[in-house]
C-alpha atoms as a PDB file:
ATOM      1  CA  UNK A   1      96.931 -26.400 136.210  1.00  0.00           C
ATOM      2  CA  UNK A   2     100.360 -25.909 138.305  1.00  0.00           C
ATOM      3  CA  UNK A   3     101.989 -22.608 137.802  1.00  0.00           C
ATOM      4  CA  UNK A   4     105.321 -21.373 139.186  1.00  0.00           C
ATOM      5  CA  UNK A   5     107.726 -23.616 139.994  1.00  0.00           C
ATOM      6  CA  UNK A   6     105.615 -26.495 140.493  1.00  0.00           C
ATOM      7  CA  UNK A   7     105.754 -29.133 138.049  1.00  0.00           C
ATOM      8  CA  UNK A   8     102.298 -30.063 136.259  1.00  0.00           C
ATOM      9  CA  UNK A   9     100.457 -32.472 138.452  1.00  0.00           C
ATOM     10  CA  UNK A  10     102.171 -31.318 141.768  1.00  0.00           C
ATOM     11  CA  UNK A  11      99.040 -30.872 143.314  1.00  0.00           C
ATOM     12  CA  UNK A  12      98.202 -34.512 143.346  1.00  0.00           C
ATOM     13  CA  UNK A  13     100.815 -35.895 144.079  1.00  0.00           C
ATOM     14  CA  UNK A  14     100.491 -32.942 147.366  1.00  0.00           C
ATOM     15  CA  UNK A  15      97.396 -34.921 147.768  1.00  0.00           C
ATOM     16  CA  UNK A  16      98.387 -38.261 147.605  1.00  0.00           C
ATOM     17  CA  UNK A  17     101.221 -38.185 149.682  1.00  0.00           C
ATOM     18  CA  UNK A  18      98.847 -36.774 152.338  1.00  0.00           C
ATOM     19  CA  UNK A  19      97.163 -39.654 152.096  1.00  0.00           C
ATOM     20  CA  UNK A  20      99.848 -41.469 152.575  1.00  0.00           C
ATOM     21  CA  UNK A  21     101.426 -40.029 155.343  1.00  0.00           C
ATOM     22  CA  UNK A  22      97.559 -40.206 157.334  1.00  0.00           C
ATOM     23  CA  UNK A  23      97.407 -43.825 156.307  1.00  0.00           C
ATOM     24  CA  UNK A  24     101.044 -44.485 157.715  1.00  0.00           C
ATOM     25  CA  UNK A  25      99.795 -42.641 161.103  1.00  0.00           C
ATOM     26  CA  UNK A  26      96.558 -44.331 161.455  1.00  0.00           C
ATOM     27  CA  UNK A  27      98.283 -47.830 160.990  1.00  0.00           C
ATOM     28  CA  UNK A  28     101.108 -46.948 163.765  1.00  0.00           C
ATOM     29  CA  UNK A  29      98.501 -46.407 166.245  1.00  0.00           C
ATOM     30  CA  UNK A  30      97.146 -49.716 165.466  1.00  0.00           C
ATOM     31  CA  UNK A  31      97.566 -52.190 168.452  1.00  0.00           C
ATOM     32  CA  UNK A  32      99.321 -55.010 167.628  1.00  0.00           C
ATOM     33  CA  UNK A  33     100.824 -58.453 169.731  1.00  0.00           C
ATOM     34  CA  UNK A  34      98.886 -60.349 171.959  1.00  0.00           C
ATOM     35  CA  UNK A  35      94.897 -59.431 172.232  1.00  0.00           C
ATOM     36  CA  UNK A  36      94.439 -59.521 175.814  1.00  0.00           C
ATOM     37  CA  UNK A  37      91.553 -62.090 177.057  1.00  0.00           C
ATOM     38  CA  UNK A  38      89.764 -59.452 179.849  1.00  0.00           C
ATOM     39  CA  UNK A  39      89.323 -55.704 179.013  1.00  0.00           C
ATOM     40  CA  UNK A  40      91.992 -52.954 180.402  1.00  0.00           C
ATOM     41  CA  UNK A  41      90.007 -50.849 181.964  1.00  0.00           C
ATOM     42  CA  UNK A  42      86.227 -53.229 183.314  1.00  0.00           C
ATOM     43  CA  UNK A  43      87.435 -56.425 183.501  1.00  0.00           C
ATOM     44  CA  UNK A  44      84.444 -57.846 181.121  1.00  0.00           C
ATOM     45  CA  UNK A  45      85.944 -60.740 178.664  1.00  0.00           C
ATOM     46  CA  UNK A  46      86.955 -59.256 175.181  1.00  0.00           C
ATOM     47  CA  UNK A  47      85.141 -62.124 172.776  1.00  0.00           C
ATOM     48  CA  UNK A  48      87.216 -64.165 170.297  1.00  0.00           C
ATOM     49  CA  UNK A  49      86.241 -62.833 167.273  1.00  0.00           C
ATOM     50  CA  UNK A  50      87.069 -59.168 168.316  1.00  0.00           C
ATOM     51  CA  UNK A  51      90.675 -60.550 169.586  1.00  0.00           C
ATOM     52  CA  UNK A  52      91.075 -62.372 166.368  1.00  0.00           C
ATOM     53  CA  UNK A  53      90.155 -58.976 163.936  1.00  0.00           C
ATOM     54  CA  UNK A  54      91.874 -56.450 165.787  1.00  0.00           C
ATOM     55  CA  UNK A  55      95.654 -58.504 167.010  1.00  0.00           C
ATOM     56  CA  UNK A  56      96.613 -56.994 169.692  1.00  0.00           C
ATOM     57  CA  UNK A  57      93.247 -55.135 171.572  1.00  0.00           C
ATOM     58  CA  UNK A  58      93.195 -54.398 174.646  1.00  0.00           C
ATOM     59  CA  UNK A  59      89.977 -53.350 175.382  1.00  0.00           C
ATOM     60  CA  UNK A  60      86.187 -54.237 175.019  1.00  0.00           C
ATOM     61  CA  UNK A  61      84.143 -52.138 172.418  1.00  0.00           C
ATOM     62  CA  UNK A  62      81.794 -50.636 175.243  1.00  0.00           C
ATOM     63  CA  UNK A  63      85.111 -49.024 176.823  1.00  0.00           C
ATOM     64  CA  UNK A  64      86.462 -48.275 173.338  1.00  0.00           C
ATOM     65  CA  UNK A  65      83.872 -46.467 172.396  1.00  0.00           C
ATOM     66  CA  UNK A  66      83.679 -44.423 175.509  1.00  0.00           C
ATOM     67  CA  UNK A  67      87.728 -44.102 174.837  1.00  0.00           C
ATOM     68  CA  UNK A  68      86.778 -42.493 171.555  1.00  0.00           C
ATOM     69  CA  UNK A  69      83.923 -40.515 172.594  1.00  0.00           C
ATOM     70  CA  UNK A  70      86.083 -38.927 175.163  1.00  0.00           C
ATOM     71  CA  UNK A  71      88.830 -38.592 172.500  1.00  0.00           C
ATOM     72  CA  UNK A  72      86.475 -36.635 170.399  1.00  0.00           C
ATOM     73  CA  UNK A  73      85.965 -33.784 172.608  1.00  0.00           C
ATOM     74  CA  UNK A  74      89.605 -33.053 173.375  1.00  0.00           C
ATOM     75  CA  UNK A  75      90.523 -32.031 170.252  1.00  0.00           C
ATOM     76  CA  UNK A  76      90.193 -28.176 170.056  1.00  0.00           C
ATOM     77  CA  UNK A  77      91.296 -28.490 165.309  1.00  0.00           C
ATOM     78  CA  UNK A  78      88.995 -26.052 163.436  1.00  0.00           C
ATOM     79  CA  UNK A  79      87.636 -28.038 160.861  1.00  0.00           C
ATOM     80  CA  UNK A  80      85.742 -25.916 159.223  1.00  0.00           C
ATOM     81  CA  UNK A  81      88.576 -23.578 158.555  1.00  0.00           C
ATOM     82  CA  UNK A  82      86.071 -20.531 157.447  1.00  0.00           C
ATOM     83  CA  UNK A  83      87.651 -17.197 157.266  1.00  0.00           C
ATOM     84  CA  UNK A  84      84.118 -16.227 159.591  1.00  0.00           C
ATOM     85  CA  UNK A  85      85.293 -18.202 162.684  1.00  0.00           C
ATOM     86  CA  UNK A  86      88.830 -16.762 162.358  1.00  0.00           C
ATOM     87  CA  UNK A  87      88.080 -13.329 162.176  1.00  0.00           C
ATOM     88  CA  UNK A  88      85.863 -13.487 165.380  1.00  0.00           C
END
């Protein structure tokens, strides 16, 4: 139930504009153009069904996955968001 100023149903419309807006972000950083033929970074071929799913991949899914892996550990985002881990 919204209260306040916020008109009834405010808070899912919060939500799915969220959505939204993380659906919009995830599809920017989408590649897109020409899939290249060799991967970017080892030089092994990138197979034709891979270039023809993802348009515009530039790299092999051994080196992607490494990409990601590496990705995962930069990002320093408490997810957990506990009042615990804050107060320590």
């Amino acid at each position: 139930m919204a209260s306040g100023w916020a008109p009834d149903g405010a808070e899912q419309q919060q939500i799915d504009d969220s959505l939204n807006d993380a659906l919009q972000h995830a599809r920017a950083q989408l590649p897109q153009g020409e899939s290249a033929h060799e991967c970017a970074e080892c030089g092994d071929p990138i197979p034709a069904a891979r270039r023809h799913a993802l348009p515009g991949v530039q790299l092999c899914i051994a080196c992607r996955q490494l990409h990601d892996e590496q990705e995962k550990f930069q990002t320093a985002y408490n997810r957990r968001g506990s009042k615990d881990s804050q107060l320590k």
